[in-house]
C-alpha atoms as a PDB file:
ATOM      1  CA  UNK A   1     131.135  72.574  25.378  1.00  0.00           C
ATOM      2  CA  UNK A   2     128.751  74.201  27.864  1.00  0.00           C
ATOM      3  CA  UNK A   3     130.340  77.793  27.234  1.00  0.00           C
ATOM      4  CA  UNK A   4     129.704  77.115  23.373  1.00  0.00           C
ATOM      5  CA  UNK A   5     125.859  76.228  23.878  1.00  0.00           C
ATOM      6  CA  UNK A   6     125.980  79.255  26.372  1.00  0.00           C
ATOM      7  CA  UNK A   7     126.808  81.569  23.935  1.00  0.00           C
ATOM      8  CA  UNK A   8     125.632  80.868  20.861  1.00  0.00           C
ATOM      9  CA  UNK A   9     122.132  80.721  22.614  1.00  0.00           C
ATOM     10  CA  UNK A  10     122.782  84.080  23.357  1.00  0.00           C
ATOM     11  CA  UNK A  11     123.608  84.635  19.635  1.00  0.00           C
ATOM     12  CA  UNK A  12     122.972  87.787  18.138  1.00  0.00           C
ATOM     13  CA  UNK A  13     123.422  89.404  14.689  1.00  0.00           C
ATOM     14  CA  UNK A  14     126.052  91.308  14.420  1.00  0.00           C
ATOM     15  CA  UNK A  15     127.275  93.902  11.919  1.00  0.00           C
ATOM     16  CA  UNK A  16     130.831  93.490   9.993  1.00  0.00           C
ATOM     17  CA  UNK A  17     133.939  93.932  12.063  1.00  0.00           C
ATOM     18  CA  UNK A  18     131.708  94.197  15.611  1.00  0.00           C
ATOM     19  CA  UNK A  19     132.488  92.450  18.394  1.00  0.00           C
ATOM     20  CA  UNK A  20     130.034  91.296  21.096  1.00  0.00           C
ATOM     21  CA  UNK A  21     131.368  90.779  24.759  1.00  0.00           C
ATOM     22  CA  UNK A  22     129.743  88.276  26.781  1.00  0.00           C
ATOM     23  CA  UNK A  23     129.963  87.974  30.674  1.00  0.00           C
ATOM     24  CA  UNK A  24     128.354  85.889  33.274  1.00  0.00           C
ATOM     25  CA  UNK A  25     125.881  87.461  36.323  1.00  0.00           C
ATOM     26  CA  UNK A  26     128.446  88.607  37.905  1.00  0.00           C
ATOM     27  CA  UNK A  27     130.452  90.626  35.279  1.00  0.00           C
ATOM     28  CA  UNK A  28     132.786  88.309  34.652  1.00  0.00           C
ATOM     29  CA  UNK A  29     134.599  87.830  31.078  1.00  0.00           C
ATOM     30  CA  UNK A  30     133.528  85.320  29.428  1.00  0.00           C
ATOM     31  CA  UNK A  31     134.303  85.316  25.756  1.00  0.00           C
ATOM     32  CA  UNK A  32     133.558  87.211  22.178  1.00  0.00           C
ATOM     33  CA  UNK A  33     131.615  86.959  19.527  1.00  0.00           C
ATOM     34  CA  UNK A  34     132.685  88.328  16.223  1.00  0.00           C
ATOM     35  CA  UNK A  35     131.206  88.250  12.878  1.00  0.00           C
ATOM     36  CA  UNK A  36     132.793  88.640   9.444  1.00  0.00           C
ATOM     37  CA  UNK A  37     129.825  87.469   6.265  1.00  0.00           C
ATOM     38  CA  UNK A  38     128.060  84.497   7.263  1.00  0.00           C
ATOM     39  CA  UNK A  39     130.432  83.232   9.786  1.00  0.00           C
ATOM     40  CA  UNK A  40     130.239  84.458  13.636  1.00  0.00           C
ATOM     41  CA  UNK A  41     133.942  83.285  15.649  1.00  0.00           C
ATOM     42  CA  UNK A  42     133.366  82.679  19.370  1.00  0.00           C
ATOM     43  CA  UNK A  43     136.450  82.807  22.049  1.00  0.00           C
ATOM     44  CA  UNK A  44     136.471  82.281  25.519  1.00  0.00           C
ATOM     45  CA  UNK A  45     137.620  84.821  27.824  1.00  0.00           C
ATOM     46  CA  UNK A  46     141.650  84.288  27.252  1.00  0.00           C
ATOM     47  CA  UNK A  47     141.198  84.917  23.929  1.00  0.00           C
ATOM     48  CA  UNK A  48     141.542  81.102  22.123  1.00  0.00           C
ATOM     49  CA  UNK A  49     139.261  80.401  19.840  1.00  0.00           C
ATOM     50  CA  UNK A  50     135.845  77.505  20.792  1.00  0.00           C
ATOM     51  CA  UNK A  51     133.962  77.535  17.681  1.00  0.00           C
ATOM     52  CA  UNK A  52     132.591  78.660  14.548  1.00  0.00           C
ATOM     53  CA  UNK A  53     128.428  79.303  13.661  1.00  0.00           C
ATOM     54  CA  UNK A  54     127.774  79.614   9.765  1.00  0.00           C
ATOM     55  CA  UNK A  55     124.483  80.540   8.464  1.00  0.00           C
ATOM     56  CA  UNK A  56     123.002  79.360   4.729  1.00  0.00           C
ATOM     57  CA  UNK A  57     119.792  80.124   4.398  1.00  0.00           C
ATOM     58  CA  UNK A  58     117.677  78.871   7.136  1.00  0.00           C
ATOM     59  CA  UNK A  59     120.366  76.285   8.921  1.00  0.00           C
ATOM     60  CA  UNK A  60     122.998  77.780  10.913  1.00  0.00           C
ATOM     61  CA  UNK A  61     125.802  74.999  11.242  1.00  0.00           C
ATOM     62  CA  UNK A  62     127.985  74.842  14.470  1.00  0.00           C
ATOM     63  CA  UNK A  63     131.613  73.663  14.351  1.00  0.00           C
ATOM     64  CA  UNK A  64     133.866  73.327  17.721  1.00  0.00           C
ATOM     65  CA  UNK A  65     137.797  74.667  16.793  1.00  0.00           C
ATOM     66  CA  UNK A  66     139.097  72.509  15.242  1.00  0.00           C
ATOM     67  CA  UNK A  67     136.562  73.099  12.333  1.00  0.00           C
ATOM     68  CA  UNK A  68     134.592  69.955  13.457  1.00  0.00           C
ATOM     69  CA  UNK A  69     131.208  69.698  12.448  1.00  0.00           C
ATOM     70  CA  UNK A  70     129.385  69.865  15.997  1.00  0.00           C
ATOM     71  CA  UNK A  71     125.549  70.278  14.984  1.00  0.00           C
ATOM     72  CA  UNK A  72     122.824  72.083  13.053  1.00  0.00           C
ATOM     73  CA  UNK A  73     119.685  74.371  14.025  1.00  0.00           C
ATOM     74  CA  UNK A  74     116.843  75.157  11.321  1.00  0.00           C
ATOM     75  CA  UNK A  75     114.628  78.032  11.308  1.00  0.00           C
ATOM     76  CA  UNK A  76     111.274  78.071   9.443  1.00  0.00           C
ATOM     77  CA  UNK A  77     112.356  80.957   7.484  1.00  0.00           C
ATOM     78  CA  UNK A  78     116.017  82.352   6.715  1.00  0.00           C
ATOM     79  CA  UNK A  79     117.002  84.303   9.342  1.00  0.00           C
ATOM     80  CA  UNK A  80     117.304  87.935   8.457  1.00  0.00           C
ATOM     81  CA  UNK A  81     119.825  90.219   9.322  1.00  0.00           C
ATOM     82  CA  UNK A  82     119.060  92.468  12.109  1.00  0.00           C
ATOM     83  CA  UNK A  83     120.413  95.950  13.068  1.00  0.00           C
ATOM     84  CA  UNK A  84     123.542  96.151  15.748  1.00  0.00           C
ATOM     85  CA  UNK A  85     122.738  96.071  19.673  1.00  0.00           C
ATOM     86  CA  UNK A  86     125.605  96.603  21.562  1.00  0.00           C
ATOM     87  CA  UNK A  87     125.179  94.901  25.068  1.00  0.00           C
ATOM     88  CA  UNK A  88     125.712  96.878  27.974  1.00  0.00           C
ATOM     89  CA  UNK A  89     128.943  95.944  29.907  1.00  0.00           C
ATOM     90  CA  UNK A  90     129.225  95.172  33.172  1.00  0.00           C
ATOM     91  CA  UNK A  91     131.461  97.566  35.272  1.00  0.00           C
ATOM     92  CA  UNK A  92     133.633  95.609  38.105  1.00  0.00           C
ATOM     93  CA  UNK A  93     132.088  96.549  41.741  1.00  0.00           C
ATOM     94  CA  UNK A  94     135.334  97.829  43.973  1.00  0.00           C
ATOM     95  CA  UNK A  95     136.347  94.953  45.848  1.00  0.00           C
ATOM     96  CA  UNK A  96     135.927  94.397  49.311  1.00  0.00           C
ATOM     97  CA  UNK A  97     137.753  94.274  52.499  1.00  0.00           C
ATOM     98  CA  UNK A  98     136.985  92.558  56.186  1.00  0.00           C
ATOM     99  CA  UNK A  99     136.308  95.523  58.556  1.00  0.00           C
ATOM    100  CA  UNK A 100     137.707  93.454  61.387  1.00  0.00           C
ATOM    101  CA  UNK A 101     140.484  91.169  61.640  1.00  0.00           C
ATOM    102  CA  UNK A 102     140.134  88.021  59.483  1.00  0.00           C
ATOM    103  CA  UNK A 103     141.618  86.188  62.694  1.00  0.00           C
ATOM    104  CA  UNK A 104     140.781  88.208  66.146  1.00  0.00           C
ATOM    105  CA  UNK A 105     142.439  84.878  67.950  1.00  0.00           C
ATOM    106  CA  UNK A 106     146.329  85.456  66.660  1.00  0.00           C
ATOM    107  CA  UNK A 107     148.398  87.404  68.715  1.00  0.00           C
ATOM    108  CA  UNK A 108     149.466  90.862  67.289  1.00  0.00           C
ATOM    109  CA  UNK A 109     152.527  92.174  66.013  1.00  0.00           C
ATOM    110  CA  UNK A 110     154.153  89.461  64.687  1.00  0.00           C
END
C-alpha cells in the first residue's frame, strides 16, 4: 500500500500508450505507470499489477488490483490534460569492490 500512495503522488499525465518509469533515490526500479483514456495502470517493479487511478471530472478514484475501490481525491476544478514529460532515468553507478582484503586475518591460499 505504501508503494501505491508513493506513486500515484508522483502521478503525472500521461499521453496514450506512454509509459512512465518510476525509481527510488537510488535508481532503483520501482514500478510503471501507464495510461490508456481515463485510466492510469500502476505495477511494481516485477511487473504485477498494484492498482488502478480513474479520473471523471474532478475526482480521480483509486482501486488496489483486485479492482477494489481503495479511495477518492477531488480537485476544485477538472483536472486538465497536460503535455508528456518523460522523467529522466537513472543510470546504474558501476559497482564497487573492497581495495583490500575483506578479511586481512585468514590465512592465504586456501
Amino acid at each position: 500500500m505504501k508503494y501505491i500512495l508513493t506513486i500515484l503522488t508522483t502521478f503525472s499525465s500521461l499521453a496514450v500508450a506512454q509509459t512512465t518509469y518510476y525509481s527510488d533515490a537510488n535508481g532503483m526500479p520501482m514500478g510503471t505507470a501507464q495510461k490508456s483514456g481515463n485510466t492510469t495502470y500502476y505495477s511494481n517493479a516485477n511487473g504485477m499489477p498494484i492498482g488502478t487511478a480513474q479520473q471523471s471530472g474532478n475526482t480521480t478514484y483509486y482501486s488496489n488490483a483486485n479492482g477494489m475501490p481503495v479511495g477518492t481525491a477531488q480537485s476544485t476544478q477538472p483536472i486538465q490534460p497536460q503535455p508528456f514529460q518523460q522523467a529522466p532515468m537513472n543510470a546504474p553507478s558501476a559497482p564497487t569492490f573492497p581495495s583490500g582484503p575483506l578479511f586481512p586475518s585468514s590465512p592465504r591460499g586456501m
